[in-house]
Each structure stands twice: as C-alpha cells, then as structure tokens.
Protein backbone atom coordinates (compact mmCIF):
# COMPACT_ATOMS: atom_id res chain seq x y z
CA UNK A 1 2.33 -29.28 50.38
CA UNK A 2 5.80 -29.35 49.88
CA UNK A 3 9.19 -27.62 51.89
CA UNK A 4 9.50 -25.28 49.26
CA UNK A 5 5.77 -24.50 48.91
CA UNK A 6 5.83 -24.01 52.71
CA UNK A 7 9.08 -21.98 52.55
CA UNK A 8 7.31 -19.24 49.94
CA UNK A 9 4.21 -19.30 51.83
CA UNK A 10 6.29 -18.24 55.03
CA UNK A 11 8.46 -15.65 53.18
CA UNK A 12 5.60 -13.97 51.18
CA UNK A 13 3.45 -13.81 54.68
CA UNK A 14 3.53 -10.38 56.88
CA UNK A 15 4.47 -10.19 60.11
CA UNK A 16 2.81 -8.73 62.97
CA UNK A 17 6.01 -7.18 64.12
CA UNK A 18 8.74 -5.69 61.67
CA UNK A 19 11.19 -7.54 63.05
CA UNK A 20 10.00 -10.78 64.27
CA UNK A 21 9.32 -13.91 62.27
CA UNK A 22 5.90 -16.69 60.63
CA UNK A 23 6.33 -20.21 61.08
CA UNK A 24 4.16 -23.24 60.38
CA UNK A 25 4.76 -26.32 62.16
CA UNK A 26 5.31 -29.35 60.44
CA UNK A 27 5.17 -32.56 62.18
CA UNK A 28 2.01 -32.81 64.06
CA UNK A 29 2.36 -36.34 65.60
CA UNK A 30 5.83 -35.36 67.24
CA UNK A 31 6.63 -35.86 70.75
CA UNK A 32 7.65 -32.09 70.48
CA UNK A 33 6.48 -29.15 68.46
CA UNK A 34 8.48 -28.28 65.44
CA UNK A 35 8.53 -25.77 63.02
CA UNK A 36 9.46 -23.94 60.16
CA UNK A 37 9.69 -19.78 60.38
CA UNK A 38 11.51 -17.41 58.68
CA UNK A 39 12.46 -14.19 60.18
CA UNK A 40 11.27 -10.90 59.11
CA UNK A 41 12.34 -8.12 57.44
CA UNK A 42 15.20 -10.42 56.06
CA UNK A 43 13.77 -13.83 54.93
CA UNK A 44 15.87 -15.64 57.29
CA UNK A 45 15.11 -19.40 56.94
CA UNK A 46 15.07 -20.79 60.97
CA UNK A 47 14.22 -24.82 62.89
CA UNK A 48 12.20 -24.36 65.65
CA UNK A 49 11.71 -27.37 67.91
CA UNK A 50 9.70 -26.22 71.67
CA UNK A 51 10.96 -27.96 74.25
CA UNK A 52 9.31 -28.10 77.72
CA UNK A 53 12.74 -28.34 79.42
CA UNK A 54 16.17 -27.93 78.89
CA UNK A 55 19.57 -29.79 80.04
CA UNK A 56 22.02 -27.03 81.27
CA UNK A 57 24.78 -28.80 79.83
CA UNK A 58 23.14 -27.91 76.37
CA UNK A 59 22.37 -24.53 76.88
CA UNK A 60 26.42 -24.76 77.86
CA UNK A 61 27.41 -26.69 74.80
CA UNK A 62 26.20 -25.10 72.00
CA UNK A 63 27.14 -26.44 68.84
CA UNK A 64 28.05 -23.80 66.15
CA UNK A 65 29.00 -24.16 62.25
CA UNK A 66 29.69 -21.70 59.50
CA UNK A 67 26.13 -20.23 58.62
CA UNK A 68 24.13 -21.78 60.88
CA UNK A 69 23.58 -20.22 64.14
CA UNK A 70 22.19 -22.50 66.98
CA UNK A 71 19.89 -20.35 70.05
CA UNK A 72 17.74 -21.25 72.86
CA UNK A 73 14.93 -19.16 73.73
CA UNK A 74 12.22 -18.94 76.28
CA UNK A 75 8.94 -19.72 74.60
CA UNK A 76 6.43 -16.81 74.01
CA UNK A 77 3.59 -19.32 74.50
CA UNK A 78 4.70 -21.08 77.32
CA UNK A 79 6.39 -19.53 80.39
CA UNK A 80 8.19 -23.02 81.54
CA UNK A 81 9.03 -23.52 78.01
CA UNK A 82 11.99 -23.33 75.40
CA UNK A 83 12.57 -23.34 72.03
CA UNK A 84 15.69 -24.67 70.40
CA UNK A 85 16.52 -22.45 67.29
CA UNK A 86 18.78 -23.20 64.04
CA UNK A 87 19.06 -20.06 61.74
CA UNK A 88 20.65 -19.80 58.41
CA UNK A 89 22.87 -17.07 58.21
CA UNK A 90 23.58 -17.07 54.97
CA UNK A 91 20.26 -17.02 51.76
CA UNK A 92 22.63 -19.44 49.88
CA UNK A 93 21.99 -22.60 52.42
CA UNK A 94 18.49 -22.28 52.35
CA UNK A 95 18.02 -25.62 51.35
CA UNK A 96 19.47 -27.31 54.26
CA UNK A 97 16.23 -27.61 55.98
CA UNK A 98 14.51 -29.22 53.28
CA UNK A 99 16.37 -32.35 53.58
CA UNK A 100 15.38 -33.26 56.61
CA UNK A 101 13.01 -35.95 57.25
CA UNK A 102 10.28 -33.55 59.86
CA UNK A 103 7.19 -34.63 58.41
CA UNK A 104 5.19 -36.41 55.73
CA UNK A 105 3.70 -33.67 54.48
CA UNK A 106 0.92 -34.32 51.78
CA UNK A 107 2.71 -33.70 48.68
CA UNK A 108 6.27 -34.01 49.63
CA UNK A 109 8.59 -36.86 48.79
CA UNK A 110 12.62 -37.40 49.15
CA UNK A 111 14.12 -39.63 46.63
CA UNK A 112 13.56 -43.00 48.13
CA UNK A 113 11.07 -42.63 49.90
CA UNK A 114 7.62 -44.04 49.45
CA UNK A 115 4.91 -42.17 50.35
C-alpha cells in the first residue's frame, strides 16, 4: 500500500467523534509507534510518533514553521505516555509527509530506492 493509498483510506474513513481524527501506523518494527492520521471534519494531514517520555527542554523548544504546527500531547492509550504531533495547516503541503522514509510499506517505493 502506498502513502497516498493510505492518505485516502484515512480521509474517506469516519470518525467516532466529529472532531477528532483516524490514523494507521506505519512502521511496525520502530523503536516507537508512528503514525499517520488525519483530523476530522477538516482532512487535516498530521505525524504522530508516541513517545513514552518526554525531555522538558523539548516540550520548551518547540520548533515551528509556516504550515506546519508542531504539539505534544498526553497519549489517550497510555497515561505515562506522549505523543509528538506535526500537523499541516495548510491542504496545499499535503505531500510533505509522503517523503519521508517511515516505513517499507508493501507497495511503496521512493526514487532510488530498492525495494
């Protein structure tokens, strides 16, 4: 399955809340959990890595760029838990995600790559 496969799987999905958001993780071998979502009502493409702790100097440091937005969150799953957020603000960077080298997934490829 490829990124974009993924990406319209997650955006044509329902969520159980009006407001919250689907994911599907994507690198199962990972030291950490990670994760693709996209936010509901609005399609909002997000990174999701869980974290089971988190450095106070991050949570201080936060590093911020024009349409991406950068969050920490307690994890729903896991009370001592955290989950490190990018969002795309903006539909037209969409893409940015799909770049990234999270996972063989069966089906994707990058230019270069062998799979």
């Amino acid at each position: 399955m490829t990124y974009k496969e993924i990406w319209q799987s997650l955006e044509t999905s329902v969520s159980e809340q009006p407001d919250g958001y689907v994911r599907r993780r994507v690198k199962l071998q990972s030291i950490c959990s990670i994760f693709l979502a996209v936010r509901k009502p609005f399609n909002q493409h997000m990174l999701q890595i869980q974290l089971t702790a988190v450095s106070t100097k991050i949570l201080a440091d936060l590093p911020s760029a024009r349409g991406l937005e950068v969050t920490v969150h307690h994890s729903e799953n896991d009370d001592n838990g955290f989950i490190l957020q990018l969002t795309l603000k903006e539909h037209r960077f969409d893409k940015v995600f799909d770049v990234l080298p999270l996972a063989k997934i069966p089906g994707a490829g990058w230019p270069g790559w062998s799979k």
